[in-house]
N, C-alpha and C. Protein backbone atom coordinates (compact mmCIF):
# COMPACT_ATOMS: atom_id res chain seq x y z
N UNK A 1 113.14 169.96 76.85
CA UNK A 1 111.74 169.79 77.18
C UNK A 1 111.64 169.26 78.61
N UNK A 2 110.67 169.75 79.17
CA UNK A 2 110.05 169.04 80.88
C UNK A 2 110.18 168.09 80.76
N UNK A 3 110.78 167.12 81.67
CA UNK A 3 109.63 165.71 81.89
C UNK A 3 108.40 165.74 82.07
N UNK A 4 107.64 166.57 82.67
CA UNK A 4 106.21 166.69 82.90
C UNK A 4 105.29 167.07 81.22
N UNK A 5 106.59 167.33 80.57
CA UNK A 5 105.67 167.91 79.03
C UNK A 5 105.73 166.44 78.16
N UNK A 6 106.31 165.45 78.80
CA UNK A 6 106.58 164.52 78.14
C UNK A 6 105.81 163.72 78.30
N UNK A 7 105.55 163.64 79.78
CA UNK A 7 104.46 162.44 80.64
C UNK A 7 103.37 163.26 79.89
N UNK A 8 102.99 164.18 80.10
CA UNK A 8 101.81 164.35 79.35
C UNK A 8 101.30 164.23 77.72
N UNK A 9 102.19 164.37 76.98
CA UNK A 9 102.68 164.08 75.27
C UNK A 9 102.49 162.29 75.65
N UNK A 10 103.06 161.76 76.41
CA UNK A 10 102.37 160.59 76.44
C UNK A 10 101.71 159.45 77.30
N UNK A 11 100.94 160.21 77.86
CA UNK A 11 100.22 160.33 78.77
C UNK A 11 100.07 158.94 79.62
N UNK A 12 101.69 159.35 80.29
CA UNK A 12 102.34 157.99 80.97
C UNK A 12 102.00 158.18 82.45
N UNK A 13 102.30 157.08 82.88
CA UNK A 13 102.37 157.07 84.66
C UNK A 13 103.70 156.63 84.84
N UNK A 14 103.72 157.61 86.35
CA UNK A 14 105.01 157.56 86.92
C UNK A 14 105.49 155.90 87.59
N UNK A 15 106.37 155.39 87.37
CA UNK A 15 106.16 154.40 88.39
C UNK A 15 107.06 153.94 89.25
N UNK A 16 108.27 155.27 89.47
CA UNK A 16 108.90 154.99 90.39
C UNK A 16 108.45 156.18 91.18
N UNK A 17 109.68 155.99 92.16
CA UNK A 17 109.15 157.09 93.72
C UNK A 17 110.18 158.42 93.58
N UNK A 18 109.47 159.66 93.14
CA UNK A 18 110.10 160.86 93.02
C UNK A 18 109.72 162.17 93.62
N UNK A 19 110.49 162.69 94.18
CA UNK A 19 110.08 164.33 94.35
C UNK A 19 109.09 164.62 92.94
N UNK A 20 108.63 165.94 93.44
CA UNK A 20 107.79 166.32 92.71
C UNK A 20 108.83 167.57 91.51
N UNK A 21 109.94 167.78 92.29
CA UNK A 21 110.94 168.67 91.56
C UNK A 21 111.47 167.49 90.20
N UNK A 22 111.75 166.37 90.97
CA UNK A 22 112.64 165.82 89.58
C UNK A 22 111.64 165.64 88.53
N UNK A 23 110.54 165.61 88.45
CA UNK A 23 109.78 165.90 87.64
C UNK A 23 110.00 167.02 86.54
N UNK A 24 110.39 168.06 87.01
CA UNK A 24 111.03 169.68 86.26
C UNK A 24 112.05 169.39 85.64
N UNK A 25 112.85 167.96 85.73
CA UNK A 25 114.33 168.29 84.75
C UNK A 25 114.29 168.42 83.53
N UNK A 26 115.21 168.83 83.17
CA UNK A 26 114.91 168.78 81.12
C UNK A 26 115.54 168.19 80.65
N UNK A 27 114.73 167.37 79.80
CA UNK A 27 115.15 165.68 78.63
C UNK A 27 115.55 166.79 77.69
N UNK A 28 116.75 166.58 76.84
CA UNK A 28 116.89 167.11 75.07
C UNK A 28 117.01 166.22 74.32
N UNK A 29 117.28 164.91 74.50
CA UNK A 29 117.30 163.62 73.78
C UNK A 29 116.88 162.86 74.08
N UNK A 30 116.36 161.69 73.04
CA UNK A 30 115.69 160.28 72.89
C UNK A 30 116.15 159.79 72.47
N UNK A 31 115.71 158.50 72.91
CA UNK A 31 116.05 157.04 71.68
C UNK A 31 115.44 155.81 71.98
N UNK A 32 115.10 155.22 70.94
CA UNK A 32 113.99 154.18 71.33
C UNK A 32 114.68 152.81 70.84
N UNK A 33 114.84 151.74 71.71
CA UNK A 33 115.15 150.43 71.10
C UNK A 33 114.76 149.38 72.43
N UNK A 34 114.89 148.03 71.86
CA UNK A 34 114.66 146.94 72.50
C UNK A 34 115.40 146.20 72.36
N UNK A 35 117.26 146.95 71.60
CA UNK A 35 117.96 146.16 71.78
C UNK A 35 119.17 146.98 72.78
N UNK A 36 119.16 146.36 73.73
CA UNK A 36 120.52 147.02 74.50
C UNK A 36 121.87 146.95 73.55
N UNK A 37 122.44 146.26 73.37
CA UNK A 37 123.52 146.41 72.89
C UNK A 37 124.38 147.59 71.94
N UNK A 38 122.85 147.92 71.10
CA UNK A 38 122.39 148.91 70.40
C UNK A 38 122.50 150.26 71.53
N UNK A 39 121.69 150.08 72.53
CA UNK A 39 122.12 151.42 73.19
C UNK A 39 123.50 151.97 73.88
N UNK A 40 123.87 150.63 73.86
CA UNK A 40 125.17 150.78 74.90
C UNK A 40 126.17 151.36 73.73
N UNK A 41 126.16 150.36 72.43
CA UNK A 41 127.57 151.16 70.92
C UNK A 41 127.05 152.60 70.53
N UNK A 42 125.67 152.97 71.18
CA UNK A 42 125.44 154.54 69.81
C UNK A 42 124.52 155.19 70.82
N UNK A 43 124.64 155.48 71.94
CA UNK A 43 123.80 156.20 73.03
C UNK A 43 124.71 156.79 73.70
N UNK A 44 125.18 158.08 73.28
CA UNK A 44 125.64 159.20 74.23
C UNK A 44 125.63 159.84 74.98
N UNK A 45 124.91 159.96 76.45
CA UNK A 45 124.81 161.16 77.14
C UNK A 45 122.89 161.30 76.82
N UNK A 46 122.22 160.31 76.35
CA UNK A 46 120.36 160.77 76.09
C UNK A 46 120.04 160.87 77.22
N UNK A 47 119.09 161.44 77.25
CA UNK A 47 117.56 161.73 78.55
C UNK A 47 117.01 160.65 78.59
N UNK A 48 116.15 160.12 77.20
CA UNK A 48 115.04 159.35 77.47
C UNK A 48 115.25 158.09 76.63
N UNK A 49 115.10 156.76 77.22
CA UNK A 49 115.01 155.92 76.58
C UNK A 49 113.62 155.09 76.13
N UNK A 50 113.34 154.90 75.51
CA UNK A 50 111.66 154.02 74.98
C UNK A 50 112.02 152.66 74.81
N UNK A 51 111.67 151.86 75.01
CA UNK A 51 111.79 150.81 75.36
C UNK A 51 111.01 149.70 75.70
N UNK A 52 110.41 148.42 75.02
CA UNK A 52 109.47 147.62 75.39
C UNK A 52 110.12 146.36 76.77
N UNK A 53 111.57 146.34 76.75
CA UNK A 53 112.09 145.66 77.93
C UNK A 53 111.68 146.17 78.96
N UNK A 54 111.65 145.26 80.09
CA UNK A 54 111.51 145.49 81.46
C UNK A 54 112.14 144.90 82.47
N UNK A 55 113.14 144.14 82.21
CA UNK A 55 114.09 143.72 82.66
C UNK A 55 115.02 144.37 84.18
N UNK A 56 115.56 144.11 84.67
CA UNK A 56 116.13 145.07 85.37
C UNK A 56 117.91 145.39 84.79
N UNK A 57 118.18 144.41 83.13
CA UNK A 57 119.44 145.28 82.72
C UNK A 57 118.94 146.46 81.73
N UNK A 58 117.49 146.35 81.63
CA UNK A 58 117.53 147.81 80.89
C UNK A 58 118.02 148.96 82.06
N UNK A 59 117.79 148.85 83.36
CA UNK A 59 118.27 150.10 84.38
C UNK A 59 119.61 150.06 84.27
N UNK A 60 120.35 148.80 84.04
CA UNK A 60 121.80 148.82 84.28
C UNK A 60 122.19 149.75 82.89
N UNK A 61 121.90 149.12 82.05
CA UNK A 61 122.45 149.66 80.63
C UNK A 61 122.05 151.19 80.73
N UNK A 62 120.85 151.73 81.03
CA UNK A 62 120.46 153.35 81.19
C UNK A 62 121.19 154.05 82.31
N UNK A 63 122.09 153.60 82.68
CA UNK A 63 123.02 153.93 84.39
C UNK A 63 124.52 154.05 83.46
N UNK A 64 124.41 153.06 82.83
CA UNK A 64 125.85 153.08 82.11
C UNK A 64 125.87 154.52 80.97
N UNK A 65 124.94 155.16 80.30
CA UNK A 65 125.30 155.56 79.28
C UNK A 65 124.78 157.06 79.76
N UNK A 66 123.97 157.09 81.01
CA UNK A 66 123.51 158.51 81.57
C UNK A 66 122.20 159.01 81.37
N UNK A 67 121.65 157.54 80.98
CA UNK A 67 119.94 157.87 80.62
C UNK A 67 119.56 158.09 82.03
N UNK A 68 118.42 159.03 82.37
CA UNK A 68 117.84 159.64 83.27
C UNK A 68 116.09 159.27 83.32
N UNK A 69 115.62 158.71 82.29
CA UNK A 69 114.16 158.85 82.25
C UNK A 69 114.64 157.40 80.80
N UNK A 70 113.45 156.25 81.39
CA UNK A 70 113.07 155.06 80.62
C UNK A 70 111.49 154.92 80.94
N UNK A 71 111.21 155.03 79.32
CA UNK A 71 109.68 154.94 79.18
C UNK A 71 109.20 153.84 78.79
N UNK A 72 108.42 152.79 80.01
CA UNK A 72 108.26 151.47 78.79
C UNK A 72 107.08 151.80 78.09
N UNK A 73 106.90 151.34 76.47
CA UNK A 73 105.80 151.27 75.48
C UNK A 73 105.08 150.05 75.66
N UNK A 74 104.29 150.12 74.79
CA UNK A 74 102.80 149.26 74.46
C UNK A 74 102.28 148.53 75.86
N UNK A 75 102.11 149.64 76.78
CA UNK A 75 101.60 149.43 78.17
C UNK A 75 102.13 148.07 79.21
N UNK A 76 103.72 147.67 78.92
CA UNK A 76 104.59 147.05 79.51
C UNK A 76 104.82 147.81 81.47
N UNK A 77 105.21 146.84 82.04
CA UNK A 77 105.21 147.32 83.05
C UNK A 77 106.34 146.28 84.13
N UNK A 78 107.06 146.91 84.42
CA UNK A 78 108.32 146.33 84.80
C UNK A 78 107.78 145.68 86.40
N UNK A 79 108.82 144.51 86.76
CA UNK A 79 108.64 144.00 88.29
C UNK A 79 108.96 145.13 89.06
N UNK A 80 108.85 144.50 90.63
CA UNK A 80 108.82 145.10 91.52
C UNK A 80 110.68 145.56 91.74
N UNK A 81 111.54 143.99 91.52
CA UNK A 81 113.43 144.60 91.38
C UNK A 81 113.35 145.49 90.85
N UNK A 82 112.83 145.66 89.58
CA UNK A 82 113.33 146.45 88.64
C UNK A 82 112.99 147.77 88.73
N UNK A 83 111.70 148.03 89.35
CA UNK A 83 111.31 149.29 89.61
C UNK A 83 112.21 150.08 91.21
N UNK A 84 112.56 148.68 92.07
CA UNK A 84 113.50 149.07 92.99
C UNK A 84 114.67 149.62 92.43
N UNK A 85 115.30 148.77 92.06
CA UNK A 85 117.00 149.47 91.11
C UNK A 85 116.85 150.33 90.92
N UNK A 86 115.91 150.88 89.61
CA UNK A 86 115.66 152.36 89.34
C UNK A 86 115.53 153.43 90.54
N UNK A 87 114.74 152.93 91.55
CA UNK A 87 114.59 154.09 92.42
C UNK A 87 116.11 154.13 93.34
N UNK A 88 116.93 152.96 93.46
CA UNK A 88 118.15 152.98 93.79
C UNK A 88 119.09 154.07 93.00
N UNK A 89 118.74 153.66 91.63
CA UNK A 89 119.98 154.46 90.84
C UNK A 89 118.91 156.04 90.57
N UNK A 90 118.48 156.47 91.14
CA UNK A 90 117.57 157.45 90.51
C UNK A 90 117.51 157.76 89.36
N UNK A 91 116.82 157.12 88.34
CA UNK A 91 116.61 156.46 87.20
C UNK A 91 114.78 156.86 87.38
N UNK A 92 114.27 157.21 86.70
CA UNK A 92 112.93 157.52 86.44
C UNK A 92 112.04 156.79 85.34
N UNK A 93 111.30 155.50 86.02
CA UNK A 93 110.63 155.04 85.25
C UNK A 93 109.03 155.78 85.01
N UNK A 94 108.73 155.51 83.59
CA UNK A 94 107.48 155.92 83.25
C UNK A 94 106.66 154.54 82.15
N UNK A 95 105.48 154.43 81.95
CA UNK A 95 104.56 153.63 81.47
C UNK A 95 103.65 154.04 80.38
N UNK A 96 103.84 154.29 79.20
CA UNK A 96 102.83 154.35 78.34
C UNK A 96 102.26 153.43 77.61
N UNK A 97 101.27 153.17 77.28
CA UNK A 97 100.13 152.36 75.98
C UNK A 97 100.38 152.51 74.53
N UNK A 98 101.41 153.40 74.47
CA UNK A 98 101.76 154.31 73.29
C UNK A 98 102.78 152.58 72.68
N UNK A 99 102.67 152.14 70.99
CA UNK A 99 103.55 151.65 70.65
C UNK A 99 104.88 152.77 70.59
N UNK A 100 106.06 151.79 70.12
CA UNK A 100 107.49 152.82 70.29
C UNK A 100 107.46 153.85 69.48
N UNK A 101 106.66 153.43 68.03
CA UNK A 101 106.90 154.03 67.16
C UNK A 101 105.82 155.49 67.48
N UNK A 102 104.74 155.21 67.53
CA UNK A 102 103.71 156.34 68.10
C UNK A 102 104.98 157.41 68.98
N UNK A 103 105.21 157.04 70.47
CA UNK A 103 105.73 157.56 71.19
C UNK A 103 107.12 158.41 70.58
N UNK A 104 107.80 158.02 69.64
CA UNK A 104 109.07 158.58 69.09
C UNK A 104 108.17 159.57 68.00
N UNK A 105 107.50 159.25 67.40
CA UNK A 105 106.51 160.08 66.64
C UNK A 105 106.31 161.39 67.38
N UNK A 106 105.08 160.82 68.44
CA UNK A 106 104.68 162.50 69.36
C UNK A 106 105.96 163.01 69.71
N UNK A 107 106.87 162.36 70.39
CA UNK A 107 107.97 163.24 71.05
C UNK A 107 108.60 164.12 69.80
N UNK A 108 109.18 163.43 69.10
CA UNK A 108 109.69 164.59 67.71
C UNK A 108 108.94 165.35 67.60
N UNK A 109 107.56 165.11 67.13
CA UNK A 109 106.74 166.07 66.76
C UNK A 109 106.46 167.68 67.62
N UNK A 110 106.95 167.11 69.28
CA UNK A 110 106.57 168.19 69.87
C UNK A 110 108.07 168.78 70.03
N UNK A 111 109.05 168.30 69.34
CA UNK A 111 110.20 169.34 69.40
C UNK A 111 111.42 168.49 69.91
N UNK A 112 111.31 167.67 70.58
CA UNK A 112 112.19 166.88 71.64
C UNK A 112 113.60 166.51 70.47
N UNK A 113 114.51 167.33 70.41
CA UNK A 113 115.97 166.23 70.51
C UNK A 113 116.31 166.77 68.63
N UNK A 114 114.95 168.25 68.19
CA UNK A 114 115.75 168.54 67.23
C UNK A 114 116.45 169.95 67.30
C-alpha cells in the first residue's frame, strides 16, 4: 500500500520534512505498540509502526528493526529532537487523532499487511 493511501485512511499529517516522492513508497506491514521492547523481540523488517510514544527512542528502536514510517495515535505529537532525529535517520513521522486500536482497524481493513 502507498504511504499517501495510508495518510489518507488516516487522515494524518506529515510532520517531518520529505520529498514529495517518499511519500509513493510502499508500507506491506504494521504494528502497533507502546511498548518498545515488544518491538525490538517480534518486529521484523515492518513499514509502519503506531504508536502513542513520542520519545525520541521510539526513532531509535524504528532505525534498529527497519521501520520506515511511525504514526503517533490519539493526536500525540512528538518534540522538536525527536522530529529532528527522524528527519536525520529518514524515518517518516506522521500524526493521527485516530486511537491505536481504530488506526490498526482501518489499516487492516483497507488491506495493509494481509
Amino acid at each position: 500500500m502507498k504511504l499517501r493511501t495510508i495518510i489518507d485512511i488516516l487522515e494524518a499529517e506529515v510532520l517531518t520534512e520529505n520529498d514529495e516522492s517518499e511519500l509513493d513508497i510502499d508500507v506491506h506491514t504494521a504494528c502497533g505498540s507502546d511498548m518498545m521492547s515488544d518491538v525490538l523481540a517480534f518486529v521484523k523488517d515492518q513499514g509502519l509502526l503506531l504508536t502513542g510514544l513520542v520519545n525520541p527512542q521510539v526513532v531509535r528502536t524504528a532505525e534498529m528493526v527497519d521501520i520506515v514510517v511511525i504514526a503517533f495515535v490519539r493526536g500525540k505529537r512528538p518534540d522538536d529532537m525527536t522530529v529532528n532525529l527522524a528527519n536525520q535517520k529518514g524515518i517518516i513521522l506522521l500524526g493521527t487523532n485516530d486511537k491505536m486500536y481504530q488506526a490498526c482497524g482501518k489499516l487492516y481493513d483497507a488491506g495493509l499487511g494481509r
